[in-house]
Protein backbone atom coordinates (compact mmCIF):
# COMPACT_ATOMS: atom_id res chain seq x y z
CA UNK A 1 0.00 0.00 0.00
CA UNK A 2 1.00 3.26 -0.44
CA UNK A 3 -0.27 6.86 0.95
CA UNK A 4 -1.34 9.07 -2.25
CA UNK A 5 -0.98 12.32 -0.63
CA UNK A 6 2.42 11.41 0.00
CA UNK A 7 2.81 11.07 -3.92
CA UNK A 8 3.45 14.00 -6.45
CA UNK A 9 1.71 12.84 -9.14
CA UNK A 10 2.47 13.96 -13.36
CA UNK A 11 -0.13 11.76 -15.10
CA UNK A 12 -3.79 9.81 -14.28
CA UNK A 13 -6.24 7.54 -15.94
CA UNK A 14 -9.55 6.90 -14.70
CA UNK A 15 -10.41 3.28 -15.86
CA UNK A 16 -13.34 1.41 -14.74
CA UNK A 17 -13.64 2.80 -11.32
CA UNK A 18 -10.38 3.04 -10.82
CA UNK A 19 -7.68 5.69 -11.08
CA UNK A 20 -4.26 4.91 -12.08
CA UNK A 21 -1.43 7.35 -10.71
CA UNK A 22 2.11 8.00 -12.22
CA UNK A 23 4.63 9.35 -10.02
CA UNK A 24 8.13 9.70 -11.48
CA UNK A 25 9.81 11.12 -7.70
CA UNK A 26 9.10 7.74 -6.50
CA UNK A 27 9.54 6.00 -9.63
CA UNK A 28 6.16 3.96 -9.29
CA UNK A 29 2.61 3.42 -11.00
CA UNK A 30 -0.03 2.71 -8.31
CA UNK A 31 -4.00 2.42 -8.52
CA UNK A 32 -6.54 3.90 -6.81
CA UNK A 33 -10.14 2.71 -5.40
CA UNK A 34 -12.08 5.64 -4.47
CA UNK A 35 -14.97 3.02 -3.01
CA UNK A 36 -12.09 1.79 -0.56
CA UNK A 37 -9.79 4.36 -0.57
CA UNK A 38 -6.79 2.09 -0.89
CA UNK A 39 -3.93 2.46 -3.28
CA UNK A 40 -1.76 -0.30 -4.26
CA UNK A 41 1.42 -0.21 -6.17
CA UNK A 42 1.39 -1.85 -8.88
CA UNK A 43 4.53 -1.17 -11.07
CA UNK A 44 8.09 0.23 -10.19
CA UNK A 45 10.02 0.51 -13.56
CA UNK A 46 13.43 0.78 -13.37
CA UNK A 47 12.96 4.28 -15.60
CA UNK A 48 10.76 7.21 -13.40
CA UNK A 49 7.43 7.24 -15.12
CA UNK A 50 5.32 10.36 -16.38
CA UNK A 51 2.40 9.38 -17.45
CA UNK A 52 0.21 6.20 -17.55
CA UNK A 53 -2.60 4.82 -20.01
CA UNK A 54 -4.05 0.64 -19.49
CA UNK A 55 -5.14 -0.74 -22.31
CA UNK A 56 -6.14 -4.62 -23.15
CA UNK A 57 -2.40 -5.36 -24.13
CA UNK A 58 -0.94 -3.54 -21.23
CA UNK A 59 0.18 -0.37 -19.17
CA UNK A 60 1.27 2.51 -22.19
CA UNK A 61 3.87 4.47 -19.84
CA UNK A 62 5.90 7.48 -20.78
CA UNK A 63 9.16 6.60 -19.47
CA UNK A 64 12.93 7.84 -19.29
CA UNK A 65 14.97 6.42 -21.70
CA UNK A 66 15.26 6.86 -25.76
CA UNK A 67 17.49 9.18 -27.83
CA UNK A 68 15.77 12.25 -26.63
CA UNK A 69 15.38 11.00 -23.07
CA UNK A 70 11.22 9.88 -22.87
CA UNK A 71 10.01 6.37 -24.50
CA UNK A 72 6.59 5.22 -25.19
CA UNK A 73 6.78 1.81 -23.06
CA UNK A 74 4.32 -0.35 -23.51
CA UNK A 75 4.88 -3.02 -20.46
CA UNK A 76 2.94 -6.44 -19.10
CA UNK A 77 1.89 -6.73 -15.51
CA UNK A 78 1.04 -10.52 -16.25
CA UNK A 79 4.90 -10.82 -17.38
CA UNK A 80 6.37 -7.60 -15.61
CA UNK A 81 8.47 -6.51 -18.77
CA UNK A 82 8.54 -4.19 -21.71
CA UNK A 83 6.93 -5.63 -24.59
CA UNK A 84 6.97 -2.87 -26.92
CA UNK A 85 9.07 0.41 -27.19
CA UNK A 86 9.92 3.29 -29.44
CA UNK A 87 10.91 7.32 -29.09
CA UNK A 88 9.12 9.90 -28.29
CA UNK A 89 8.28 11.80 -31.39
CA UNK A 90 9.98 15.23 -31.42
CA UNK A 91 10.22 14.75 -27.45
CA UNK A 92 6.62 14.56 -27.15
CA UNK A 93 6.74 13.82 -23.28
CA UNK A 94 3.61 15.80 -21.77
CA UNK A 95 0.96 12.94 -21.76
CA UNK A 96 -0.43 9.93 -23.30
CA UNK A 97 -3.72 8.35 -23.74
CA UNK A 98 -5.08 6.09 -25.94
CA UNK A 99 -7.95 6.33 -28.40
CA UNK A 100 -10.08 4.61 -31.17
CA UNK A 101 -6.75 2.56 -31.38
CA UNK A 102 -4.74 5.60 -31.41
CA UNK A 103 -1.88 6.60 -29.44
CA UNK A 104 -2.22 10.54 -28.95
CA UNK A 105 0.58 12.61 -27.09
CA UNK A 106 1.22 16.35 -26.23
CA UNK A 107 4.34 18.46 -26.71
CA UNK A 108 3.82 21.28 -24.68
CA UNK A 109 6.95 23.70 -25.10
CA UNK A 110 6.29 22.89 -29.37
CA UNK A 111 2.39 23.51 -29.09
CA UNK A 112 1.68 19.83 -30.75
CA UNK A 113 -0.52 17.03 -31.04
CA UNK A 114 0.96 13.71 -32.42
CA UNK A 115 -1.35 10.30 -33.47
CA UNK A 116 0.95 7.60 -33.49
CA UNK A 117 0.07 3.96 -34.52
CA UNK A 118 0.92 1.41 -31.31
CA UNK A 119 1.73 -0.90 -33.41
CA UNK A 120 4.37 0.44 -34.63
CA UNK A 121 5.26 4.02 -33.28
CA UNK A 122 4.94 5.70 -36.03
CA UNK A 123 3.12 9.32 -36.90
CA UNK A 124 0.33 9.23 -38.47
CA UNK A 125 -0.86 12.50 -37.94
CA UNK A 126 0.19 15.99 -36.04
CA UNK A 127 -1.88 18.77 -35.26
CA UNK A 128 -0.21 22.37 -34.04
CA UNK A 129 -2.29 23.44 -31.03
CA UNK A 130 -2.91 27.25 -30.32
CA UNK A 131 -2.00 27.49 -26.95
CA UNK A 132 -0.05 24.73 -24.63
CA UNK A 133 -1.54 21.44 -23.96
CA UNK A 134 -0.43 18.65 -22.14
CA UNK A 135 -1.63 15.22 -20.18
CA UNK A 136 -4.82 13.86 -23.18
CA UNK A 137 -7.47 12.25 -21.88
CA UNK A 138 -10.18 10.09 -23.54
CA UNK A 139 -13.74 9.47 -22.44
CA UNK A 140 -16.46 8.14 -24.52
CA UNK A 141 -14.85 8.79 -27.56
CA UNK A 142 -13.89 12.60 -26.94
CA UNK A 143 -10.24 13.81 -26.87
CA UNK A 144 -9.64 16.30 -23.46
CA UNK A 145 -6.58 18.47 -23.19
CA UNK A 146 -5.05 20.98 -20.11
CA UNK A 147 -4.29 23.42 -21.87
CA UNK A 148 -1.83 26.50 -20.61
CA UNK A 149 -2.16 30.11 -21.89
CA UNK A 150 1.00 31.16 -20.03
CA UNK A 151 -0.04 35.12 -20.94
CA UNK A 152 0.51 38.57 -22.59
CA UNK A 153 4.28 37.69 -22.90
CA UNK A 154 4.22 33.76 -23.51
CA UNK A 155 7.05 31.91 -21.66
CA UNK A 156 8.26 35.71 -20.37
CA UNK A 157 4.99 36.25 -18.62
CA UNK A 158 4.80 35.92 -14.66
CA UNK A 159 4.01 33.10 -13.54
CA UNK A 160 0.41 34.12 -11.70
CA UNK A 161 -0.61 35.24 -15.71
CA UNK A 162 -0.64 32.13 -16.62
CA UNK A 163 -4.76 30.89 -16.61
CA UNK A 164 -5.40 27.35 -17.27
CA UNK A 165 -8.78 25.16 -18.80
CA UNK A 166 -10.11 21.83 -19.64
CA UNK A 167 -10.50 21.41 -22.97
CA UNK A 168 -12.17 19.01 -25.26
CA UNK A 169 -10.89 18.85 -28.88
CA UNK A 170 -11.96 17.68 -32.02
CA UNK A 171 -9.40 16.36 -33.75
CA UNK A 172 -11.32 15.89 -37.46
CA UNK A 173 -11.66 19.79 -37.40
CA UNK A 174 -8.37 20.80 -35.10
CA UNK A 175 -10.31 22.95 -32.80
CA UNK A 176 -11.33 23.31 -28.98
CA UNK A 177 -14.99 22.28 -28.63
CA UNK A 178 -15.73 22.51 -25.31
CA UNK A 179 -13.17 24.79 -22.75
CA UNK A 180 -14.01 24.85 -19.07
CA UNK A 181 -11.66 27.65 -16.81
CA UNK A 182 -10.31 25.72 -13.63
CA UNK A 183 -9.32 27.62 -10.49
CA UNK A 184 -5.71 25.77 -9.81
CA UNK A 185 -2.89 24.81 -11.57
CA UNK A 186 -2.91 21.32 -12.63
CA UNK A 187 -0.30 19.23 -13.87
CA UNK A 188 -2.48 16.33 -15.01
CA UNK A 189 -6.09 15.37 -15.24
CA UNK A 190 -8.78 12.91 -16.26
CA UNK A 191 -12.83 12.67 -16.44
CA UNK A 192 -14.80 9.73 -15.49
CA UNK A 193 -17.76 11.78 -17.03
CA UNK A 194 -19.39 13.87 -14.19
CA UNK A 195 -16.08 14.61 -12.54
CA UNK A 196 -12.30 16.07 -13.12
CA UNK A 197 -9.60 14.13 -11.17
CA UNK A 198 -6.58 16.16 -11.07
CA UNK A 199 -3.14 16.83 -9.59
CA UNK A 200 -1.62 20.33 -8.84
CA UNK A 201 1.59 21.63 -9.66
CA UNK A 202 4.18 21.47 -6.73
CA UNK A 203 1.65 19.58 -4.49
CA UNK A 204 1.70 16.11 -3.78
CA UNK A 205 -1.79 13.89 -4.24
CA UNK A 206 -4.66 14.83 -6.18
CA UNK A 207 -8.11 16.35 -5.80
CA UNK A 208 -11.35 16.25 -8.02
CA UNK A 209 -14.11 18.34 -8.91
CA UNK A 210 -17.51 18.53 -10.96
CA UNK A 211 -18.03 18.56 -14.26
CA UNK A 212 -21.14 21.02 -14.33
CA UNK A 213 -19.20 23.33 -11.49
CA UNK A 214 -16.90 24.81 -14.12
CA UNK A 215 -17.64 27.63 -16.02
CA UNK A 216 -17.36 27.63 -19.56
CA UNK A 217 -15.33 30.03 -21.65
């Protein structure tokens, strides 16, 4: 067992009642039962992890590693080794999730989307975002973002400038759909539908919050 507030957490995936945490400081992937409140550990890679997606083959990790220093790991609990492997594209290291087959991941600094076949790693498509995005999310079919508008002066702007949303994107027409202003400053998030789940920046567990309770922009 492990204590999630003691746990500063970079990426989360709500699957099936369950939310699966990725904490690079302690170099661990645990899951979460809200019902019992109990977190077990469930992976400790020998690479710190950043984000974490399950799927029916396995856990989808972003992991150190690779020429540019992230990999897309794809690893088996049931064997408790990588199966499958390949670069980051273009150091795309801010978030994975998976989608109508699709890997999808975020380069924040470079404003970028990338679709990548899991299969194989490679890009099928990439889509420039207009403001920062990081840590995709998929639920019932729809793509969500964070996305970052850092302010007047971009990455010179002080820091309490920056204002931050929930997004849902449509990826057929490369636009925001939905955008929802949050109050805090996460560093990664999921929906299970009615509610957020979300870590902050510099503060260790997470939090979540209503759907409805946001206000849309």
């Amino acid at each position: 067992m492990v204590d999630p507030g003691s746990l500063r957490i970079t990426g989360m995936k709500w699957r099936q009642g369950l939310l699966w945490l990725a904490s690079p400081e302690k170099s661990l992937v645990a899951l979460y039962d809200p019902e019992s409140r109990m977190c077990k550990v469930k992976l400790t890679p020998p690479h710190p992890v950043a984000d974490v997606c399950p799927s029916e083959e396995g856990l989808w990790l972003i992991a150190g590693g690779g020429k540019l220093g992230q990999r897309i790991v794809l690893w088996s609990l049931e064997r408790n080794e990588e199966i499958r492997q390949f670069d980051c594209p273009d150091g795309a290291s801010a978030g994975v999730t998976l989608q109508e087959r699709k890997l999808w991941l975020t380069h924040r600094n470079n404003r970028k989307l990338f679709c990548l076949d899991p299969s194989d790693g490679k890009v099928r498509w990439v889509i420039r975002t207009e403001k920062e995005s990081f840590s995709p999310s998929s639920y019932g079919g729809e793509l969500w973002l964070v996305e970052c508008d850092p302010g007047p002066l971009g990455h010179w702007s002080r820091r309490e400038q920056a204002k931050y949303f929930f997004i849902r994107y449509d990826t057929a027409r490369e636009k925001v759909v939905e955008r929802l202003a949050v109050p805090f400053k996460p560093s990664c998030m999921d929906l299970d539908g009615e509610r957020f789940w979300y870590a902050e920046q510099g503060k260790n567990g997470f939090s979540s919050i209503l759907r409805n309770s946001l206000s849309k922009q």
